[in-house]
Structures are given as C-alpha cells and as structure tokens.
Protein backbone atom coordinates (compact mmCIF):
# COMPACT_ATOMS: atom_id res chain seq x y z
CA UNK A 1 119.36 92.87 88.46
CA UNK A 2 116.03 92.89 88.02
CA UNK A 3 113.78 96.11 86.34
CA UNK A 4 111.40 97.54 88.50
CA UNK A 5 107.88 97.32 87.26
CA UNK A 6 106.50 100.61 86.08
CA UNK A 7 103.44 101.84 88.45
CA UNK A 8 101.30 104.82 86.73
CA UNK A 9 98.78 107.38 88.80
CA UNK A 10 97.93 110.13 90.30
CA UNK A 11 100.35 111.89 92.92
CA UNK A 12 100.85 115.14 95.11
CA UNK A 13 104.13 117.16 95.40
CA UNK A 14 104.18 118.90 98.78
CA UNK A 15 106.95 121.45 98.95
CA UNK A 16 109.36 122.62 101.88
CA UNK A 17 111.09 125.44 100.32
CA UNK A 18 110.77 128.76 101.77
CA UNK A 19 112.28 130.87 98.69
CA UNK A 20 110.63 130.64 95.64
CA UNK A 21 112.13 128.37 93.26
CA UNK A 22 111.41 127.78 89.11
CA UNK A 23 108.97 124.66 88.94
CA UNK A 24 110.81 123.65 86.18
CA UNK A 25 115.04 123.68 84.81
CA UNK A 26 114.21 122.82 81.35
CA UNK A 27 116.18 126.10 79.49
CA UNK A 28 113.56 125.78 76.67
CA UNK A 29 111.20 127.36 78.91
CA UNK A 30 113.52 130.39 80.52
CA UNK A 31 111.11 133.06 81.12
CA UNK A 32 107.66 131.06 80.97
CA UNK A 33 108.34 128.87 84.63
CA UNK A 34 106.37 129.92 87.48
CA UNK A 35 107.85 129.96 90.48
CA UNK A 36 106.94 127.85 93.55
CA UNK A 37 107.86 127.43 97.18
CA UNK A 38 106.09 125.41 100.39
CA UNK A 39 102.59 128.06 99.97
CA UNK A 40 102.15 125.36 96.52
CA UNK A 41 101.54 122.12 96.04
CA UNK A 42 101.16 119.97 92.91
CA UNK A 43 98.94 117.81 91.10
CA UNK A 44 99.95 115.56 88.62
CA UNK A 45 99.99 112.11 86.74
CA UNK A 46 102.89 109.79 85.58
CA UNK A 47 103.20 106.63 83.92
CA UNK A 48 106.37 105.88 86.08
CA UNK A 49 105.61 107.23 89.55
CA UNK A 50 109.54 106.56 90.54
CA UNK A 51 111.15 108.10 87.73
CA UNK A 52 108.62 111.30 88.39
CA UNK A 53 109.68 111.11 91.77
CA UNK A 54 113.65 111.13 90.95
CA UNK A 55 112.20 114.22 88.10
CA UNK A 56 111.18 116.05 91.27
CA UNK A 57 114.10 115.89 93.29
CA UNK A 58 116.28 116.99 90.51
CA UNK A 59 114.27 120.38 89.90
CA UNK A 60 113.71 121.21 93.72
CA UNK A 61 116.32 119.56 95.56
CA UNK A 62 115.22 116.38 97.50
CA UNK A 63 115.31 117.88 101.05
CA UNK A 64 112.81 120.09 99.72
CA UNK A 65 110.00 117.82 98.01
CA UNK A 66 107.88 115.27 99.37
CA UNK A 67 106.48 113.38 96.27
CA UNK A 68 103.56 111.53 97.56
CA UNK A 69 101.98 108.90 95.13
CA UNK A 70 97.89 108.68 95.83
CA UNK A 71 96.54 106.44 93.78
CA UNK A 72 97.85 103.67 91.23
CA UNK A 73 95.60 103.27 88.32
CA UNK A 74 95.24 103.08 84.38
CA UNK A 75 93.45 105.64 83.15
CA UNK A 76 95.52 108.46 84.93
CA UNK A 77 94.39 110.92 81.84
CA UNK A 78 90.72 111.16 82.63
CA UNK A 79 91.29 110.65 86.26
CA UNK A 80 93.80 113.86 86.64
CA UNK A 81 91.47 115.79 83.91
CA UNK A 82 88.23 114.84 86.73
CA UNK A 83 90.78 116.17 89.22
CA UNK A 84 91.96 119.32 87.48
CA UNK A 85 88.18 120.21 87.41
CA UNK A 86 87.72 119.92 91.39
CA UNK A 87 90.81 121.88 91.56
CA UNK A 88 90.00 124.18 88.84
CA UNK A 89 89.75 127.48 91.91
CA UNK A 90 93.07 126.48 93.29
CA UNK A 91 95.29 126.53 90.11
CA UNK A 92 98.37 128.87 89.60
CA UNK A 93 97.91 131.05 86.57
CA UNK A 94 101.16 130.69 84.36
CA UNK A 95 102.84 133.31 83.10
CA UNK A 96 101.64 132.75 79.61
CA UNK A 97 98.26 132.70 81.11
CA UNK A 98 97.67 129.62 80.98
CA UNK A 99 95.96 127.36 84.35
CA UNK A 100 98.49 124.28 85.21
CA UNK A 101 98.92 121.78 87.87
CA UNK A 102 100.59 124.03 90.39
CA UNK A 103 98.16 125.08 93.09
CA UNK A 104 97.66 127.56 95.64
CA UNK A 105 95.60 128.67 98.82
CA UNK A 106 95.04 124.33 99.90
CA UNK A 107 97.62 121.82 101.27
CA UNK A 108 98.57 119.01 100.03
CA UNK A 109 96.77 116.80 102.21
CA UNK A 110 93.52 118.61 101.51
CA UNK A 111 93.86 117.86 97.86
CA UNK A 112 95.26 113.78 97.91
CA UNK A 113 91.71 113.61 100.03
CA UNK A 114 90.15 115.28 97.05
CA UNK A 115 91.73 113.01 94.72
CA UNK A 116 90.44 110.15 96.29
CA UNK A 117 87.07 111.40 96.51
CA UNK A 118 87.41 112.34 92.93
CA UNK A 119 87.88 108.59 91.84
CA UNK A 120 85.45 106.91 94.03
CA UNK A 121 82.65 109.23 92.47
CA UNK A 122 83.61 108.44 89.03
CA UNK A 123 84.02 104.73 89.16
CA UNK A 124 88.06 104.46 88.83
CA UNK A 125 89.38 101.19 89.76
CA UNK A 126 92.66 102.32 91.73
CA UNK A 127 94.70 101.26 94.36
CA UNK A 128 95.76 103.50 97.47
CA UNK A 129 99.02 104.24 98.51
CA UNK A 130 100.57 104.69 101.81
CA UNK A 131 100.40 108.77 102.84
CA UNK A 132 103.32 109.68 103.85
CA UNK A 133 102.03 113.88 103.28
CA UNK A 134 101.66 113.54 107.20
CA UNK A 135 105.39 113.74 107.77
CA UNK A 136 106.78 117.14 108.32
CA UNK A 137 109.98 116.91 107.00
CA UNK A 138 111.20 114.50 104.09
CA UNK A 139 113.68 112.83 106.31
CA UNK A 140 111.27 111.53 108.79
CA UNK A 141 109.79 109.61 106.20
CA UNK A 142 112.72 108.75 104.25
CA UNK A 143 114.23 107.14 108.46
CA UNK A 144 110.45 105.25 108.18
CA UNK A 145 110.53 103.73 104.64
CA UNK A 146 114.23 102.47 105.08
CA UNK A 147 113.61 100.92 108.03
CA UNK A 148 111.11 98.80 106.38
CA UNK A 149 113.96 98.08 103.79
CA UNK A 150 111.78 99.61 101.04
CA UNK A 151 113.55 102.33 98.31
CA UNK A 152 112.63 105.64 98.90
C-alpha cells in the first residue's frame, strides 16, 4: 500500500450545524472552547490537509463539516498570518480573550476568495484547489468526488 503524499496549505471549514457545538474535544481545554455552529466558519493551515480534514470530522461530526482545502503551498505560516490580518474584523473572540481562527458575520466562500486574493498580492507560489464550498450539503459533494473515484 502505498503512503499518501502529505499536501500542506491553507483551507476553510464551512459548518452545517444548527446547535452550537465546542470547536474543539481536547479535555485539556474544558472551559476555554468556544462554541461554533453553521453562523462560523474557519480559517486555518495544515501541513497534512487530509489528516486535518479526518481532525475535523472527528470534533464536529462529518455530516456537519465541509473542509474545503484552498490553496496548496509552502509557506502556509506567513500566508495564514497575511490572512489572519484581512480577517482580523471577522474573528471570534475566545473566551480567554484571545482572537483565533474561528470567524463570524462572512461565509465561507467570501473568505476562500479572500484567501486567494491574499496570496496573489503577496507573491505566494500556490496551487488552487477544486471548491467544493458551493455544495450545500456535504453529501452532494462527497456523491461528486466518488464518482470520480477520488477519496473524500
């Protein structure tokens, strides 16, 4: 069997929850995890954008997140901190009062088209991935992508 090759980059988690749910089921951080439902959306960078992915659908459930990579490239530090910046009105307070990656008030689709205008103003070399944030539901995209025999 052969290892998949590790992709890193810059991604978007679109939410359909309608409760609120913890964004995160570490018990280390009881009592410090905001809570999130489909009124958030996520920005965020991985070095493994499937393992993230599989991260995702552990914490939330996987009928109720659509993890949408954006962009594969290198330097996904300075990229997501140039992104962050954009972003910076649209971040979700933590309760320790602290700004993070969870956002508010602007859909997912409205920031991976900020994301990639991010990176073409500051020069990153990056490749594009397929948006699949234009599927309502998670299972319409999943029925697309495994029709094309790909791994979802």
């Amino acid at each position: 069997m052969t290892k998949k090759k590790k992709m890193s980059g810059i991604y978007v988690v679109k939410l359909f929850n309608e409760e609120l749910m913890p964004a995160d089921i570490d018990s280390r951080r009881e009592g410090t995890v905001i809570e999130v439902n489909k009124l958030n959306c996520k920005v965020g960078k991985t070095i493994d954008l499937n393992k993230r992915r599989k991260d995702y659908e552990r914490v939330f459930g996987p009928e109720n997140v659509c993890f949408c990579p954006v962009a594969e490239l290198e330097e996904v530090d300075e990229a997501e901190n140039h992104v962050l910046n954009r972003l910076e009105e649209y971040q979700v307070e933590g309760k320790t009062g602290i700004s993070n990656e969870w956002l508010e008030r602007i859909t997912a689709e409205e920031v991976r088209d900020i994301i990639l205008n991010v990176l073409d103003q500051n020069d990153f070399e990056y490749t594009e991935l397929p948006n699949i944030l234009k599927y309502k539901r998670k299972s319409v995209y999943i029925k697309r992508f495994q029709k094309r025999g790909r791994e979802v």
